[in-house]
C-alpha atoms as a PDB file:
ATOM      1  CA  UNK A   1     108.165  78.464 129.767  1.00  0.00           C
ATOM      2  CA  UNK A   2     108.560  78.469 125.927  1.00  0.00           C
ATOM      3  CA  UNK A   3     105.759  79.440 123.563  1.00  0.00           C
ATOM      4  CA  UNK A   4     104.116  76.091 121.751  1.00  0.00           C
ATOM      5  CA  UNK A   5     102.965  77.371 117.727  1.00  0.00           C
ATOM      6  CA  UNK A   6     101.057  74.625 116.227  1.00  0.00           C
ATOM      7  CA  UNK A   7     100.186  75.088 112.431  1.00  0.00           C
ATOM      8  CA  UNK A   8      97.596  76.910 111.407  1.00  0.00           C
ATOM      9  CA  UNK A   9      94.700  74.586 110.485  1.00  0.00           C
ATOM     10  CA  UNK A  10      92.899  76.979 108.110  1.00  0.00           C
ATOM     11  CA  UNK A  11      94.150  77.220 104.428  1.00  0.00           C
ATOM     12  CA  UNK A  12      94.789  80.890 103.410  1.00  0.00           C
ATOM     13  CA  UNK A  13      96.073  79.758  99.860  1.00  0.00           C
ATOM     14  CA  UNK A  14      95.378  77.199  97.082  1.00  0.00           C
ATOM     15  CA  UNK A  15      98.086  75.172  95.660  1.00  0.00           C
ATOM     16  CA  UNK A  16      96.704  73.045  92.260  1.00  0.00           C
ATOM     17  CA  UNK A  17      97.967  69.563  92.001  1.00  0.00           C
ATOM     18  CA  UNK A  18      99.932  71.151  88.834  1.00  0.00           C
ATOM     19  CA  UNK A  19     101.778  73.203  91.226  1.00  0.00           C
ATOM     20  CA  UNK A  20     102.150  70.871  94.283  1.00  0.00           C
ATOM     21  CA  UNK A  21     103.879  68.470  91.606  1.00  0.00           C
ATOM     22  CA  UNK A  22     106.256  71.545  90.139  1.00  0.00           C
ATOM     23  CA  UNK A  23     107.417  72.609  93.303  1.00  0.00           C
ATOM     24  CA  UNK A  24     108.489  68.775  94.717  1.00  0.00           C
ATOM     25  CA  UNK A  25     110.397  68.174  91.561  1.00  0.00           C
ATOM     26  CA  UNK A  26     112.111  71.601  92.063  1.00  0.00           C
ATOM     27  CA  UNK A  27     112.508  70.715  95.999  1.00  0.00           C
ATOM     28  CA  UNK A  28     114.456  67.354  94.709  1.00  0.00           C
ATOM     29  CA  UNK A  29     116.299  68.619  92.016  1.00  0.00           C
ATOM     30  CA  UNK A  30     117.712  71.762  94.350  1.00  0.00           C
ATOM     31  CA  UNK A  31     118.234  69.294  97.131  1.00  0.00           C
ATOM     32  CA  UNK A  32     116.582  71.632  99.166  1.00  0.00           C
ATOM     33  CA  UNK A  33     116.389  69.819 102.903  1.00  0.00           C
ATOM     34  CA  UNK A  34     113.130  69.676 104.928  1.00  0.00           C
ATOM     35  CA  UNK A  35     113.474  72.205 107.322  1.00  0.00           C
ATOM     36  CA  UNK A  36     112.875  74.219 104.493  1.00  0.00           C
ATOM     37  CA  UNK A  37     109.048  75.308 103.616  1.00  0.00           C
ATOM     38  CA  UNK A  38     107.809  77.079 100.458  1.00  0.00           C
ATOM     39  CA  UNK A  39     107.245  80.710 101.308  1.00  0.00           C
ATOM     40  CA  UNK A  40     104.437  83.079  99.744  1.00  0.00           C
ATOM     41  CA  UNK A  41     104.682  86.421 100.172  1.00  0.00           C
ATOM     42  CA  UNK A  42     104.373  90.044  98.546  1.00  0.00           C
ATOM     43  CA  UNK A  43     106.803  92.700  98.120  1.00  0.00           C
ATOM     44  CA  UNK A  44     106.599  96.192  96.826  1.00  0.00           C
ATOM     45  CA  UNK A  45     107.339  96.384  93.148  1.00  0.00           C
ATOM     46  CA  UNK A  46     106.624  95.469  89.756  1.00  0.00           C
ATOM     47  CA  UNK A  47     104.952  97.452  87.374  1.00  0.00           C
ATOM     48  CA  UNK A  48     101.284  97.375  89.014  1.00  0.00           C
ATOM     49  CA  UNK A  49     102.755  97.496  93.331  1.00  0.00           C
ATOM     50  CA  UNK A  50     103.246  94.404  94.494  1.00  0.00           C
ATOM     51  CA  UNK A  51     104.832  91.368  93.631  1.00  0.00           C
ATOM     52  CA  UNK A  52     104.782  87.953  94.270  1.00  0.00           C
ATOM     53  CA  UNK A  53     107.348  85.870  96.552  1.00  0.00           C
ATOM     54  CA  UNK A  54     107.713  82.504  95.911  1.00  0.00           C
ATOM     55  CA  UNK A  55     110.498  80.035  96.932  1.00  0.00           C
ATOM     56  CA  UNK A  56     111.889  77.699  99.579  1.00  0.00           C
ATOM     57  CA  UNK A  57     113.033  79.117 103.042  1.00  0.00           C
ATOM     58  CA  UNK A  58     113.292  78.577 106.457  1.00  0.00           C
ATOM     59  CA  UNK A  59     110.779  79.736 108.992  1.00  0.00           C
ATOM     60  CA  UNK A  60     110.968  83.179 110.932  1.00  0.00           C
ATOM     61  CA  UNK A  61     109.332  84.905 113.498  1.00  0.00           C
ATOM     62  CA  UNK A  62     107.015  86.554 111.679  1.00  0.00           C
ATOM     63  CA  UNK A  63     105.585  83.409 109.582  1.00  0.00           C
ATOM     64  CA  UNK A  64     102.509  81.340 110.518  1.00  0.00           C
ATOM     65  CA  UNK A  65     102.719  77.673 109.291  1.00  0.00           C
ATOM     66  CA  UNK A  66     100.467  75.663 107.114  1.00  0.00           C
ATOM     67  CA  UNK A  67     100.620  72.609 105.779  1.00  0.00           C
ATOM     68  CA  UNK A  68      98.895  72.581 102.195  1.00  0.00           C
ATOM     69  CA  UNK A  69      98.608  69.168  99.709  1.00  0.00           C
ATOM     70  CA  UNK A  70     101.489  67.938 101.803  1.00  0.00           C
ATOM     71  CA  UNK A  71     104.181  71.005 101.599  1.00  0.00           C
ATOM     72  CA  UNK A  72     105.154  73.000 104.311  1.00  0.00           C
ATOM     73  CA  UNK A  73     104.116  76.806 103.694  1.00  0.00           C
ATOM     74  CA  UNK A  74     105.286  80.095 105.553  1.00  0.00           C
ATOM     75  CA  UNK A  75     103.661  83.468 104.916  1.00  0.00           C
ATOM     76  CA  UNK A  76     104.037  86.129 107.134  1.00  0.00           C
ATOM     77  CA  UNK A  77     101.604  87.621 108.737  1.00  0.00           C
ATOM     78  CA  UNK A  78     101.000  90.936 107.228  1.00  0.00           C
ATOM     79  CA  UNK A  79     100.722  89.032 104.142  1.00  0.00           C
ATOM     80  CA  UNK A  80      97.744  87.492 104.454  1.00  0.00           C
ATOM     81  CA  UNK A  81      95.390  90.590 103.497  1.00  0.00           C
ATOM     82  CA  UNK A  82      96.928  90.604 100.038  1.00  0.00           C
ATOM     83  CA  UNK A  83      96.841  86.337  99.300  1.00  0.00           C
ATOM     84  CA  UNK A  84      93.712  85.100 101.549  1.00  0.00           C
ATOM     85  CA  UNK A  85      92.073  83.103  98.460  1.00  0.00           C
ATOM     86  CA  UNK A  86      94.923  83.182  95.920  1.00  0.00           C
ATOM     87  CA  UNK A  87      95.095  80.395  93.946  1.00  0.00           C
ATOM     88  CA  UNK A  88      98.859  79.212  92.545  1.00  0.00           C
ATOM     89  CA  UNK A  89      98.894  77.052  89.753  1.00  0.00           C
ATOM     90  CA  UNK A  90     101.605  75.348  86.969  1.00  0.00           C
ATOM     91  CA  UNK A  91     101.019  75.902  83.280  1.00  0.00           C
ATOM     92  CA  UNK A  92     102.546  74.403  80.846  1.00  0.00           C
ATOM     93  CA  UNK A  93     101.913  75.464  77.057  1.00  0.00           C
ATOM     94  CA  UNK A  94     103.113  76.724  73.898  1.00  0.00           C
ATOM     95  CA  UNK A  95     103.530  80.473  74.899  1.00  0.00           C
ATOM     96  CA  UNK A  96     103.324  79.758  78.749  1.00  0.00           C
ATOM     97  CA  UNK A  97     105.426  78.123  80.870  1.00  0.00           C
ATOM     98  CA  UNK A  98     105.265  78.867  85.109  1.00  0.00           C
ATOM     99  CA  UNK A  99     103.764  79.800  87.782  1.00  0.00           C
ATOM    100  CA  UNK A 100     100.526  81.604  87.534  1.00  0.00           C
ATOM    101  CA  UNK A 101      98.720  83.564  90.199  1.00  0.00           C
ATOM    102  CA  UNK A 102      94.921  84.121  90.635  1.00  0.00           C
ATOM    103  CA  UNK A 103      94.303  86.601  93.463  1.00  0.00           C
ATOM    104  CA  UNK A 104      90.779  87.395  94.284  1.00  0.00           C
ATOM    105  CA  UNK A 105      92.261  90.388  96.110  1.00  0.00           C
ATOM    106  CA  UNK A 106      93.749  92.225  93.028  1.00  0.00           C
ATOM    107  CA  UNK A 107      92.095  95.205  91.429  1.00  0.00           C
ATOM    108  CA  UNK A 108      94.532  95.171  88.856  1.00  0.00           C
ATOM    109  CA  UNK A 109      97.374  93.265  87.585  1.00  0.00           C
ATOM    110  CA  UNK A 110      99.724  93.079  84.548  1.00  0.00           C
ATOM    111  CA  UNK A 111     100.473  91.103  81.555  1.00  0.00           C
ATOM    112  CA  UNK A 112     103.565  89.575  83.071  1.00  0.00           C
ATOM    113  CA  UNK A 113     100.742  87.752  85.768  1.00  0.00           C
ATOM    114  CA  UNK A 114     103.164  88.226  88.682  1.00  0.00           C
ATOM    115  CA  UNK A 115     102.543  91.980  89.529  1.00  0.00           C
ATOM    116  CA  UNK A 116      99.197  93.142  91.358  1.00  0.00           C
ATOM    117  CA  UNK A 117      97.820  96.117  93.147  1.00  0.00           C
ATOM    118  CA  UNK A 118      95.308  95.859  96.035  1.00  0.00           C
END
């Protein structure tokens, strides 16, 4: 009998209204379909360790599920120690213009704002 996953009720990550808006417009101007979620992650690099994955892409294996201010969300697993509490956010100002990333779990980060080291 096949395995059921349901989605994960508890929200690991916050996405601001700013940022919820950003990434629908993207969605829609990409055409990007719905079997498509956003997906959060971390990868080894930048100039402080890790970095910060961010885009559309289809589920895998490895992903639990959330659904967060109405997008779909996959982060793997082994993620979660690094982004439990992270807070993504759109700014939009005269020397700023992006994502931004507020990770309770760095202990250091760089000026670019999407490198971090845990």
């Amino acid at each position: 009998m096949a395995e059921i996953k349901e989605k994960t009720a508890i929200q690991p990550i916050i996405l601001t209204d700013g940022a919820v808006k950003q990434l629908l417009r993207i969605k829609e101007e990409q055409g990007i379909d719905a079997t498509h979620g956003l997906r959060v992650g971390v990868k080894g690099g930048g100039c402080s360790g890790f970095s910060y994955i961010l885009g559309f892409d289809n589920k895998n294996e490895k992903d639990d599920e959330y659904e967060i201010n109405g997008l779909k969300v996959y982060m793997e697993k082994a993620h979660a120690i690094y982004l439990l509490g992270i807070e993504i956010d759109w700014v939009e100002g005269l020397n700023n213009r992006g994502f931004t990333f507020n990770n309770p779990n760095a202990t250091e980060s760089c000026g670019c704002g999407t490198s971090f080291s845990a």
